[in-house]
Protein backbone atom coordinates (compact mmCIF):
# COMPACT_ATOMS: atom_id res chain seq x y z
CA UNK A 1 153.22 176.33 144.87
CA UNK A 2 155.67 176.71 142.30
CA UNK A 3 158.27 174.12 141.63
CA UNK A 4 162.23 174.67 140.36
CA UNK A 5 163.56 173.21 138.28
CA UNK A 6 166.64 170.88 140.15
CA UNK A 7 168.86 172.01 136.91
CA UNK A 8 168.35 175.55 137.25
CA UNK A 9 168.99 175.55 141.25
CA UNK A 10 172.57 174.41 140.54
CA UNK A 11 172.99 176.83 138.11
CA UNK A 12 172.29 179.23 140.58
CA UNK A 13 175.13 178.40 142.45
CA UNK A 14 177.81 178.59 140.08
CA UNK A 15 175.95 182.04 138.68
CA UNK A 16 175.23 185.06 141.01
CA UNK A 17 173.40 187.08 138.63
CA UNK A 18 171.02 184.49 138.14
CA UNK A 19 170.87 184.00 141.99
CA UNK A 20 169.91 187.49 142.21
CA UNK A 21 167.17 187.45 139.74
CA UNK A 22 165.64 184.62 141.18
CA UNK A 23 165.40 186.08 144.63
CA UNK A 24 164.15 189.15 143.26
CA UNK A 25 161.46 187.38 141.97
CA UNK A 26 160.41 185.36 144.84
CA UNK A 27 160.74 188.48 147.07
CA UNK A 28 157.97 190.53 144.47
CA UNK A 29 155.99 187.92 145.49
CA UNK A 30 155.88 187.24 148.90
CA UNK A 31 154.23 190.46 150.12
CA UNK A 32 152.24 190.79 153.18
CA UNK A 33 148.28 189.49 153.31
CA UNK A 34 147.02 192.61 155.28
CA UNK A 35 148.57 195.96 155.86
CA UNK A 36 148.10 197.80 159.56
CA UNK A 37 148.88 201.53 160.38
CA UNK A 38 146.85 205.10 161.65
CA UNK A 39 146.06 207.07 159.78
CA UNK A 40 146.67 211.31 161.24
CA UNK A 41 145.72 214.94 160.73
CA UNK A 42 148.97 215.85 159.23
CA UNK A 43 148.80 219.77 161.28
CA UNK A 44 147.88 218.29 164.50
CA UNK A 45 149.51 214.95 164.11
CA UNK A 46 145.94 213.72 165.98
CA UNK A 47 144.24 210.24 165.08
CA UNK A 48 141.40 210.27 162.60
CA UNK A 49 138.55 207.96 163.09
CA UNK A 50 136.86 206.82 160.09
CA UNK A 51 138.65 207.38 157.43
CA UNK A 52 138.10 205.93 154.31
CA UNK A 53 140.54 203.48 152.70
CA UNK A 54 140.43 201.30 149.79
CA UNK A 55 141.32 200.39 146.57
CA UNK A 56 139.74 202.25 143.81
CA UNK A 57 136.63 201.26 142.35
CA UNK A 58 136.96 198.17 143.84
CA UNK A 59 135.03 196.16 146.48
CA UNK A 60 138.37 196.13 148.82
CA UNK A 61 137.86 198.29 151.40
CA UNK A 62 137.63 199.36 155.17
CA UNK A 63 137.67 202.74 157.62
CA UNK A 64 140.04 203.33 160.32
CA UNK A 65 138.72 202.81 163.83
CA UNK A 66 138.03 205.40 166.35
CA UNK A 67 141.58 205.30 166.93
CA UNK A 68 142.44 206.31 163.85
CA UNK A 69 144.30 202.29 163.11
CA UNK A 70 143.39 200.12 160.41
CA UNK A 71 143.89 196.97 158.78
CA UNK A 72 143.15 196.22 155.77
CA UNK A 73 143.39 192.55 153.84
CA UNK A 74 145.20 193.03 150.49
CA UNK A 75 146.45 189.20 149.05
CA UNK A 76 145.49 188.27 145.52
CA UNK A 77 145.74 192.52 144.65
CA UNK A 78 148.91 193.22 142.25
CA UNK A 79 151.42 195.67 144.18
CA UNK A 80 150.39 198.39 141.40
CA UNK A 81 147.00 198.50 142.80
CA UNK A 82 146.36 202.03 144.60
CA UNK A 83 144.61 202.59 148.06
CA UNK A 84 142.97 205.55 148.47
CA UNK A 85 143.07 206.90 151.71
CA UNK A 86 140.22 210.12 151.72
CA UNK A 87 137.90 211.78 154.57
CA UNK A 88 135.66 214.66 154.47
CA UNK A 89 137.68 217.81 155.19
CA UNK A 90 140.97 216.80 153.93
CA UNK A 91 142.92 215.99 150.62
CA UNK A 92 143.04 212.49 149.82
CA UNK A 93 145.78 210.33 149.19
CA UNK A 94 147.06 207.45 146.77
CA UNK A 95 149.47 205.29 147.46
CA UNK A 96 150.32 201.50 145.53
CA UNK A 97 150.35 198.58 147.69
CA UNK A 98 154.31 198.44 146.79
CA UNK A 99 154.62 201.29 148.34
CA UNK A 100 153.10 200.81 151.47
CA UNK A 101 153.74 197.28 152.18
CA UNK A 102 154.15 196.27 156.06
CA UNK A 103 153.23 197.04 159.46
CA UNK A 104 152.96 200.14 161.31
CA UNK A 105 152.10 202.88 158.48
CA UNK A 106 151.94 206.25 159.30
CA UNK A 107 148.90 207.64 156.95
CA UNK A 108 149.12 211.60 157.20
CA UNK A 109 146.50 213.54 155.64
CA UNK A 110 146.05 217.13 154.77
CA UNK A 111 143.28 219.39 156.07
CA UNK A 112 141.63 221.16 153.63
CA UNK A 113 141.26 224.97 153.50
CA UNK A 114 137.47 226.44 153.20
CA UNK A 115 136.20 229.41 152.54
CA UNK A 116 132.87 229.35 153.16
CA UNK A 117 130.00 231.89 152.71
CA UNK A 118 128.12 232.96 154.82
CA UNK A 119 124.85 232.46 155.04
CA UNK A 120 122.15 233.78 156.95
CA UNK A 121 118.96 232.98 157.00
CA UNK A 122 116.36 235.02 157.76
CA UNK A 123 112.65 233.81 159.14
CA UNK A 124 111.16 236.13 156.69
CA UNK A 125 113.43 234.49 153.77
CA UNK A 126 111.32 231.39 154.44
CA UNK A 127 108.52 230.60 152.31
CA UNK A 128 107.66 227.38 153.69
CA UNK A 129 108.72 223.16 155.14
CA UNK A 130 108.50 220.84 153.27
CA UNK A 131 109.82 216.74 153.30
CA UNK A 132 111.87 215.63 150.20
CA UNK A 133 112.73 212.29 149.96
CA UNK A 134 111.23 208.59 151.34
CA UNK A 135 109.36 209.61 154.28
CA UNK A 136 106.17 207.41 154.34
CA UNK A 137 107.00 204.09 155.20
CA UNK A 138 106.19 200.73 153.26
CA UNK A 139 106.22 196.76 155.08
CA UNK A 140 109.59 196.06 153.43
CA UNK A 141 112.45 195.63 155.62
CA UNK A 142 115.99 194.71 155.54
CA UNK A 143 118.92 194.56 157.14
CA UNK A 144 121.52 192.15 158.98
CA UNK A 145 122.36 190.10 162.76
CA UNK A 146 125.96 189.99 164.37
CA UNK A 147 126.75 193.10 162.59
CA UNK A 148 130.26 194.00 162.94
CA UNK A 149 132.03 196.53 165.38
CA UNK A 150 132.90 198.79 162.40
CA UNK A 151 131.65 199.36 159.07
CA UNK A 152 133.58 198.84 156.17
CA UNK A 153 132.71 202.29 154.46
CA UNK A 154 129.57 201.18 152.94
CA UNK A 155 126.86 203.76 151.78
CA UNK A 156 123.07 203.76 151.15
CA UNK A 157 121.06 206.70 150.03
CA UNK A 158 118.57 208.09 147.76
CA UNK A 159 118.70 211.04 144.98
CA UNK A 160 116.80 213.92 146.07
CA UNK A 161 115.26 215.95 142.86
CA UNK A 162 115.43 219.19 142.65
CA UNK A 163 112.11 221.07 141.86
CA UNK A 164 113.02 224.66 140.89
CA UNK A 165 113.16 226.26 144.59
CA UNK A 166 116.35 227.13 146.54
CA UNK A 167 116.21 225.37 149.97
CA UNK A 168 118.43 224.99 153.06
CA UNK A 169 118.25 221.27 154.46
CA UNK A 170 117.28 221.54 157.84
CA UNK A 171 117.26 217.82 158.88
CA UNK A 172 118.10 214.76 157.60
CA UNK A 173 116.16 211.61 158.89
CA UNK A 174 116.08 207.57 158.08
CA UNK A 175 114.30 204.37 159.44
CA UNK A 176 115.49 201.36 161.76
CA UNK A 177 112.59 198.89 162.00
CA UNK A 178 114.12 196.68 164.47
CA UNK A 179 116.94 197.31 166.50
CA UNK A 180 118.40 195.74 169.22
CA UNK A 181 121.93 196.38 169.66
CA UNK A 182 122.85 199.28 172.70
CA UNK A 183 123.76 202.33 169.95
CA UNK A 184 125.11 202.62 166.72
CA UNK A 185 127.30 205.89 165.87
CA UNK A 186 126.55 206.86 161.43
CA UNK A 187 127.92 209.43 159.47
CA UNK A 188 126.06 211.09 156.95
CA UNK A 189 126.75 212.06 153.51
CA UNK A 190 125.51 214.40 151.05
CA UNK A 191 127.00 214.50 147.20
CA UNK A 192 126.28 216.75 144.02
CA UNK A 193 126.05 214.85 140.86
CA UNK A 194 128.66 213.60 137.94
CA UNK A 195 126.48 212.34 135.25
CA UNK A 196 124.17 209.87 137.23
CA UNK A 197 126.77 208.85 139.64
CA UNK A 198 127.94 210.66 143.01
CA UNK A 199 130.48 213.24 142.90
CA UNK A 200 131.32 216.05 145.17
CA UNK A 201 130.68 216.52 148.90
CA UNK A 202 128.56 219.71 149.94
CA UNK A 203 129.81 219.47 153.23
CA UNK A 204 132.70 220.59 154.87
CA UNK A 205 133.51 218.19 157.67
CA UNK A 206 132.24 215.11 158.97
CA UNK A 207 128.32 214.70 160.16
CA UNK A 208 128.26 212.14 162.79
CA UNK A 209 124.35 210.92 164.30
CA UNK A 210 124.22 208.29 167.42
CA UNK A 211 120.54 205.85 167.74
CA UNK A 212 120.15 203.94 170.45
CA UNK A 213 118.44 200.59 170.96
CA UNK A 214 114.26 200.92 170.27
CA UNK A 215 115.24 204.05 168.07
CA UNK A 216 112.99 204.49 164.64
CA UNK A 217 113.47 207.49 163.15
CA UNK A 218 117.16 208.65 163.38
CA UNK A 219 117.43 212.40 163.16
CA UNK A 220 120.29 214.64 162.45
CA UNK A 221 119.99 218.27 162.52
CA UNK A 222 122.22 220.24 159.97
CA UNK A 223 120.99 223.80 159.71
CA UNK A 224 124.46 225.00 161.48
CA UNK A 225 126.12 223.72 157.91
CA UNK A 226 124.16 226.05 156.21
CA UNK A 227 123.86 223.47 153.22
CA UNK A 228 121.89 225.69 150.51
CA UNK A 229 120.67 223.28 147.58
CA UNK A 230 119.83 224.81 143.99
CA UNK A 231 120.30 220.90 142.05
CA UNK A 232 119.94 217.47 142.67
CA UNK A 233 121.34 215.75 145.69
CA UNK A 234 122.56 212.51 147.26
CA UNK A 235 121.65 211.98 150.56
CA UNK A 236 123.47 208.68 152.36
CA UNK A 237 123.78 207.27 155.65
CA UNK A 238 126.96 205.37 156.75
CA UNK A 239 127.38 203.05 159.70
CA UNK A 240 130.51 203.31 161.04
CA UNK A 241 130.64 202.00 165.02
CA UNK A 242 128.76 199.53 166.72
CA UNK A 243 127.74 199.45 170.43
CA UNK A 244 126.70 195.46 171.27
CA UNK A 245 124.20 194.62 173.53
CA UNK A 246 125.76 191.97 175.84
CA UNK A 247 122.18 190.20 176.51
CA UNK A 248 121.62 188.87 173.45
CA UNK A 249 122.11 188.68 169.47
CA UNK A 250 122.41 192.10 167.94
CA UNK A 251 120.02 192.81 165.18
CA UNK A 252 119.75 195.78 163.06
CA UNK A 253 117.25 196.50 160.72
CA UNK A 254 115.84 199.09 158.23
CA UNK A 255 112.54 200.40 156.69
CA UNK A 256 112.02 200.78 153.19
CA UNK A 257 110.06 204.14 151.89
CA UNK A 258 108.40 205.74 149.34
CA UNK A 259 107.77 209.50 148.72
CA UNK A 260 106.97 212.71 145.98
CA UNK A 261 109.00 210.41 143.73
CA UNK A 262 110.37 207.40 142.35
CA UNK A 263 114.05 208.70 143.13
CA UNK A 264 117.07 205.88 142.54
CA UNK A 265 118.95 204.43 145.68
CA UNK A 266 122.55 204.47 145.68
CA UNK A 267 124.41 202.34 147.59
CA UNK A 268 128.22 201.09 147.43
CA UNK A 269 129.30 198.08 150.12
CA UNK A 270 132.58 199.47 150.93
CA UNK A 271 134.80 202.39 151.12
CA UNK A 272 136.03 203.59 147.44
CA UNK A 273 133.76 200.79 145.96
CA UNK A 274 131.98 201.98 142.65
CA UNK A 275 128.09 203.24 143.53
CA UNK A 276 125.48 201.01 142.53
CA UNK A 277 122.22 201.89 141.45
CA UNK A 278 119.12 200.32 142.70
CA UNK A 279 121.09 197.47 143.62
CA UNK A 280 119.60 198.29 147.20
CA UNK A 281 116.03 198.75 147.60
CA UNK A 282 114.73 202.72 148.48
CA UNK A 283 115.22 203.03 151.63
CA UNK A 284 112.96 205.55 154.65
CA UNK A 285 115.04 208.70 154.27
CA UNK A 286 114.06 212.42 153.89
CA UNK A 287 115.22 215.57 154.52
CA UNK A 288 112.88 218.40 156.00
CA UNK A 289 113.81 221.46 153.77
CA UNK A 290 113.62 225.18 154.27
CA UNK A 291 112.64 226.50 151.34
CA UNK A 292 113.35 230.03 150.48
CA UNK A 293 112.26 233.02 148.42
């Protein structure tokens, strides 16, 4: 706590400008722990679920609920600090603490405008299927109990090489080993590379995939994104809701993998965090590929 001086408090009194710039001071500093609001599509004015928000390159972050409201914890962070608030599909936004300080935010975002190709593919464009990624599974497992209801934005993923051939993912799959909890709702994520770190979506909106209790493989089919892949990828899952299972402790577990190669995980623990590599060990995950003459 810090202490006044006796001397300079009656100073104060007989001086209002230094009575001002005292209270300024204190006021900078007594700033709210956590900040609440929703977070909207800025056209519809609907609630989006998910969302990322955080600070930067920083392990300080959360999503939005399935409500579209948030809270978010931001003591000990200078009032310069920015949160960025971003979500497949729409532009993201930066805002300092300063600026946003209190309760009841109204986070608008802006949809994005796509023009997408179209792309057709044809049977007889096919040359063959094949499985890129982690898809034979090792005796390593990890994971967490008493998960939380939502995620925090955290990623995990491996690079997927590319080896000269066009393809169109078709699927993208990963392992639980042991599950218990009633369903879990994840959101998947493919990048393009910057350097050796994660850049650029490929997709256009928001790829959502539900398990259920017992579940192993987790399967999401994507061929209606048309994703056509001519360099090396990123592909990540993303928990992001939690069903509980009211009998019992919730557990919630995942395979490790090996496949054609050694390729890095990624993995960040929280939304706008920087990407780690191989901080997490290589988890099950492949994509089944379409590859094409």
């Amino acid at each position: 706590m810090t202490k006044i001086n006796p001397t300079l408090i009656s100073r104060i009194h007989r001086s209002p400008l230094i009575a001002f710039t005292i209270g300024f001071l204190f006021s900078s500093n007594i700033l709210a722990q956590t900040i609440h609001g929703i977070v909207l599509d800025k056209t519809t004015k609907e609630a989006l679920p998910f969302v990322h928000i955080g600070i930067l390159n920083e392990n300080r972050g959360v999503i939005s609920d399935d409500q579209g409201l948030f809270e978010m914890d931001v003591s000990h962070l200078s009032t310069d600090k920015n949160i960025v608030f971003s979500m497949i599909g729409y532009h993201a936004i930066s805002m300092s603490i300063r600026e946003i300080q209190g309760n009841n935010l109204r986070i608008e975002l802006e949809p994005r405008g796509y023009l997408l190709n179209e792309v057709v593919v044809k049977p007889a464009e096919v040359a063959g299927i094949t499985k890129l990624g982690r898809h034979k599974l090792t005796k390593t497992t990890t994971g967490q109990s008493g998960v939380k209801k939502f995620g925090f934005g955290g990623e995990w993923g491996i690079r997927i090489k590319y080896k000269g051939q066009k393809y169109q993912i078709e699927d993208v799959n990963f392992h639980t080993r042991f599950n218990t909890v009633d369903s879990v709702l994840y959101r998947i994520n493919i990048y393009t590379f910057e350097g050796d770190l994660p850049a650029g979506t490929i997709l256009s909106h928001p790829v959502y995939v539900k398990s259920y209790a017992k579940d192993k493989w987790i399967s999401k089919n994507v061929l209606s994104e048309q994703l056509i892949v001519q360099e090396d990828i990123i592909v990540a899952f993303e928990l992001v809701q939690i069903w509980y299972n009211s009998k019992g402790e919730n557990h919630l577990f995942y395979s490790m993998g090996q496949g054609y190669d050694a390729g890095k995980s990624y993995s960040r623990p929280s939304s706008q965090a920087p990407w780690e590599i191989d901080e997490r060990g290589p988890i099950a995950l492949y994509i089944t590929a379409r590859l094409l003459q």
